[in-house]
C-alpha atoms as a PDB file:
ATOM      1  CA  UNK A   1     -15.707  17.093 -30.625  1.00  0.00           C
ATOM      2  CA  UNK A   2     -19.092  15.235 -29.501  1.00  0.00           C
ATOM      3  CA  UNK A   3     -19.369  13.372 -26.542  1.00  0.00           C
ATOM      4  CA  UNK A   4     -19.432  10.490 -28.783  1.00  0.00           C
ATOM      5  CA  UNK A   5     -16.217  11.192 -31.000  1.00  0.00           C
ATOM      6  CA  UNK A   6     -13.962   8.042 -30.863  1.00  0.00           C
ATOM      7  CA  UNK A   7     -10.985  10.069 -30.065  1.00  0.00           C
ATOM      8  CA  UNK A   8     -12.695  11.770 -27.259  1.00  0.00           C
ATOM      9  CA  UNK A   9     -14.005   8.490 -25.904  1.00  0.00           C
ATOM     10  CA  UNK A  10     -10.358   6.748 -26.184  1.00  0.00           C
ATOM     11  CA  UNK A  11      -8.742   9.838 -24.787  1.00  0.00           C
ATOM     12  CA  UNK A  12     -11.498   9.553 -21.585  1.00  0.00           C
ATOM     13  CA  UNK A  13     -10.699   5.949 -21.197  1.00  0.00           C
ATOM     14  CA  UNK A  14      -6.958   6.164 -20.938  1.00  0.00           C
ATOM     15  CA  UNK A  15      -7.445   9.618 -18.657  1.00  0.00           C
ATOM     16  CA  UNK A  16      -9.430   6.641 -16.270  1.00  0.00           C
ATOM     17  CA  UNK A  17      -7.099   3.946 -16.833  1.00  0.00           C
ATOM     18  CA  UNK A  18      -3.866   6.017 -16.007  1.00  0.00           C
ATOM     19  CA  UNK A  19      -5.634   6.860 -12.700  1.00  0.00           C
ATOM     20  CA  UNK A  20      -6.488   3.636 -11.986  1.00  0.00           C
ATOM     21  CA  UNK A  21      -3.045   2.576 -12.271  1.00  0.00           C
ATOM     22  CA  UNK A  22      -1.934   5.453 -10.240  1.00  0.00           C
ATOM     23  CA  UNK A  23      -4.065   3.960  -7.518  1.00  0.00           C
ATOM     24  CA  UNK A  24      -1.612   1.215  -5.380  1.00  0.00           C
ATOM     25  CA  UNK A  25       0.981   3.312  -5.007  1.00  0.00           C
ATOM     26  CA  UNK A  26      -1.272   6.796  -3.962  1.00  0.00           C
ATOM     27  CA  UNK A  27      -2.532   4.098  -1.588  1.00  0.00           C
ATOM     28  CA  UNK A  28       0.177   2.554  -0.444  1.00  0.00           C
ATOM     29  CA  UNK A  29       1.991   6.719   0.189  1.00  0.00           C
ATOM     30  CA  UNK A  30      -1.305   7.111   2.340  1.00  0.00           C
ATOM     31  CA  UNK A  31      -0.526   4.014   4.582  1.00  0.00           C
ATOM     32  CA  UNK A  32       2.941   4.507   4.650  1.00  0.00           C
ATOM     33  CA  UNK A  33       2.031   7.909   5.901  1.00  0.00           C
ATOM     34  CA  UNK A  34      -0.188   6.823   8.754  1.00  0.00           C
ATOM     35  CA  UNK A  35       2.754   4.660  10.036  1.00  0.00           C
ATOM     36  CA  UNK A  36       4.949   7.161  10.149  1.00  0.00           C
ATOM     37  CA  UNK A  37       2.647   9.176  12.056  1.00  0.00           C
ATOM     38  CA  UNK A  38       2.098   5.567  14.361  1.00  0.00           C
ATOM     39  CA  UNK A  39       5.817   5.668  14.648  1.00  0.00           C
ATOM     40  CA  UNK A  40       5.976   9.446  15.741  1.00  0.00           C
ATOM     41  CA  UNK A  41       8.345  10.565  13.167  1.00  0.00           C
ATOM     42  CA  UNK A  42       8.048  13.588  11.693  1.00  0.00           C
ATOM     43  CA  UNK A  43       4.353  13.855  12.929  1.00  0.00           C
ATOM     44  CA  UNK A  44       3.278  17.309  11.049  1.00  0.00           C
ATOM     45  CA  UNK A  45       5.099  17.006   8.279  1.00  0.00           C
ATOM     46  CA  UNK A  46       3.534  12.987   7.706  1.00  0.00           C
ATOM     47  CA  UNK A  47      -0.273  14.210   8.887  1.00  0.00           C
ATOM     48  CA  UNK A  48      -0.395  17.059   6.683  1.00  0.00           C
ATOM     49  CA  UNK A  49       0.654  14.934   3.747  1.00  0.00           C
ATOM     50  CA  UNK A  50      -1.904  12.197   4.165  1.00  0.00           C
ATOM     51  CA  UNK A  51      -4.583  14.889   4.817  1.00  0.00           C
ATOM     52  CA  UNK A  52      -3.035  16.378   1.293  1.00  0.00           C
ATOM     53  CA  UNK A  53      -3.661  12.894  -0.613  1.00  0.00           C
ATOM     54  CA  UNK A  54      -6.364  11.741   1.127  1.00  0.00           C
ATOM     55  CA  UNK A  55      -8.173  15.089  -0.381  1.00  0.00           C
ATOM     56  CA  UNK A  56      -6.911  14.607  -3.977  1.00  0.00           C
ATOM     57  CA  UNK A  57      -8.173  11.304  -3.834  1.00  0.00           C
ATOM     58  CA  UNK A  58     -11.719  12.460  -2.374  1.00  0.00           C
ATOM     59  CA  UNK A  59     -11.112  15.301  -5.248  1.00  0.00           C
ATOM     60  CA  UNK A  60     -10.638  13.150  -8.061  1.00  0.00           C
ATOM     61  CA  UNK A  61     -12.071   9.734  -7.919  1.00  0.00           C
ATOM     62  CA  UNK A  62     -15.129   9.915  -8.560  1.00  0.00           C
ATOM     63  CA  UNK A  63     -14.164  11.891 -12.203  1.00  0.00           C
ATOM     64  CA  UNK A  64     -12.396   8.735 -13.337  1.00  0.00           C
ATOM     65  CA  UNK A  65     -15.450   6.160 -12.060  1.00  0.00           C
ATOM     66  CA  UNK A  66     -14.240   5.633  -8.173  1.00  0.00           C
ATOM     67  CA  UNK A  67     -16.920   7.327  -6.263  1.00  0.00           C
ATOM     68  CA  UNK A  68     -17.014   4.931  -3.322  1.00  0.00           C
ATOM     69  CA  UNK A  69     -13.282   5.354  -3.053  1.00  0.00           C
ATOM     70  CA  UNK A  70     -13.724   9.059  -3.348  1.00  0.00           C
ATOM     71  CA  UNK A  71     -16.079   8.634  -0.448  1.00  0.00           C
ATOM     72  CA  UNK A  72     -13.270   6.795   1.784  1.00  0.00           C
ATOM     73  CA  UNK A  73     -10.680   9.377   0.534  1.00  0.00           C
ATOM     74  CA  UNK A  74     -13.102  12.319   2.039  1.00  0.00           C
ATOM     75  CA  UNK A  75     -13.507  10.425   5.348  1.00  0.00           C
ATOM     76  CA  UNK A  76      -9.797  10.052   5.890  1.00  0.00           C
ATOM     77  CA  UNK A  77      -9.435  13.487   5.121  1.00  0.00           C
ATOM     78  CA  UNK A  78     -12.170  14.292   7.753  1.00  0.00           C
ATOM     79  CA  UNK A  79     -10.816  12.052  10.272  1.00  0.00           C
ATOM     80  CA  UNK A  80      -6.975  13.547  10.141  1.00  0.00           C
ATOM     81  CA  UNK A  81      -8.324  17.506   9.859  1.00  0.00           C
ATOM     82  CA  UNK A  82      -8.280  17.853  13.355  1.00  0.00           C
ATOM     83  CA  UNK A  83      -5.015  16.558  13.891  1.00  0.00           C
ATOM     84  CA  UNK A  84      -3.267  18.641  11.339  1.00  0.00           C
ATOM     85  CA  UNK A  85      -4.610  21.766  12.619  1.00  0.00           C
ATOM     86  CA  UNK A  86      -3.000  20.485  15.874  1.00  0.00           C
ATOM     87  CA  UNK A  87       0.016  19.147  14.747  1.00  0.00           C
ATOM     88  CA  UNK A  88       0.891  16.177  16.827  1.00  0.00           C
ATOM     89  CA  UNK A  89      -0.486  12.898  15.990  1.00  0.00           C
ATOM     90  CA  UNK A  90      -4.110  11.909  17.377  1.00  0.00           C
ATOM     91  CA  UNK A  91      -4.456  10.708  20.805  1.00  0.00           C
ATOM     92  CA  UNK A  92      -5.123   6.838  21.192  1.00  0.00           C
ATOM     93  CA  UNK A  93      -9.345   7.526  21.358  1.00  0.00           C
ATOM     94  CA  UNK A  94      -8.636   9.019  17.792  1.00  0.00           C
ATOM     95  CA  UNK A  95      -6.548   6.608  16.367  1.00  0.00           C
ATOM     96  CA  UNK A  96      -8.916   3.925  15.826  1.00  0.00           C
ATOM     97  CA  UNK A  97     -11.127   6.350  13.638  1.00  0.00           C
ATOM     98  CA  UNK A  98      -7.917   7.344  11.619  1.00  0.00           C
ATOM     99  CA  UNK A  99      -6.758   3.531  11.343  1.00  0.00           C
ATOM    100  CA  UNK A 100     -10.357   2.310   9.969  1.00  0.00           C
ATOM    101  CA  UNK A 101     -10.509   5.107   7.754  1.00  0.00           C
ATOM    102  CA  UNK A 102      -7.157   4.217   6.001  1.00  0.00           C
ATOM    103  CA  UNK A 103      -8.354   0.356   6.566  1.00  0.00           C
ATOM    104  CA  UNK A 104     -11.706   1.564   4.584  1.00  0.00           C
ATOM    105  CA  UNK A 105      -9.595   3.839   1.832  1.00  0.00           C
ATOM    106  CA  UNK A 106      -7.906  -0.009   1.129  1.00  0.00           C
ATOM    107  CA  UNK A 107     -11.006  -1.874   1.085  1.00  0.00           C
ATOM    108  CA  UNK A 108     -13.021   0.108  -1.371  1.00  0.00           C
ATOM    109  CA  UNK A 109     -10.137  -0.118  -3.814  1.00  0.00           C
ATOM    110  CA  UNK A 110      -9.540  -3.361  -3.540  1.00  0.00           C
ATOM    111  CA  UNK A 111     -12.959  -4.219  -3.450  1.00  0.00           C
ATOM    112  CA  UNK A 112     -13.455  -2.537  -6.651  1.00  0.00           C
ATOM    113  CA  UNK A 113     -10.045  -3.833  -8.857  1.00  0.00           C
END
């Protein structure tokens, strides 16, 4: 196969399209997770699992053509990594930079669709 073989190409494109569709609800798990964090249930458990999809978004995004999403999905990861290694949810200084970076994960895809 050649980087220009049909089949190679169409394969590629529905590879980016089945991630793109895969988006809303990865998106919608990561704010679901931050408000059960807000909520104080099951604090570790939540924290580590949006610090979890947070980096498989920053991981794989910018493969299928989201970079600037990618770049969100890193600085959520970034902004949690603290907290996990802590395991309690971050105190209220914190929160704001955890709440914008979720806010800014949103943004960039919607921003993009």
């Amino acid at each position: 196969m050649t980087r220009n073989d049909p089949a190679l190409l169409a394969f590629l494109q529905e590879q980016r399209a089945d991630y793109t569709r895969s988006l809303p609800l990865r998106l919608e798990q990561v704010a679901s997770l931050w408000q059960q964090v807000l909520k104080g249930e099951d604090v570790a458990q939540a924290l580590t699992a949006l610090e979890r999809h947070a980096h498989s978004i920053a991981g794989s995004a910018a493969t299928f053509g989201w970079a600037d999403l990618g770049l969100a999905a890193q600085a959520l990861e970034l902004a949690v990594h603290p907290h996990v290694e802590a395991g309690q949810a971050p105190p209220s200084e914190a929160r704001a930079g955890v709440r914008q970076a979720v806010e800014e994960l949103q943004r960039r895809f919607h921003t993009a669709a």
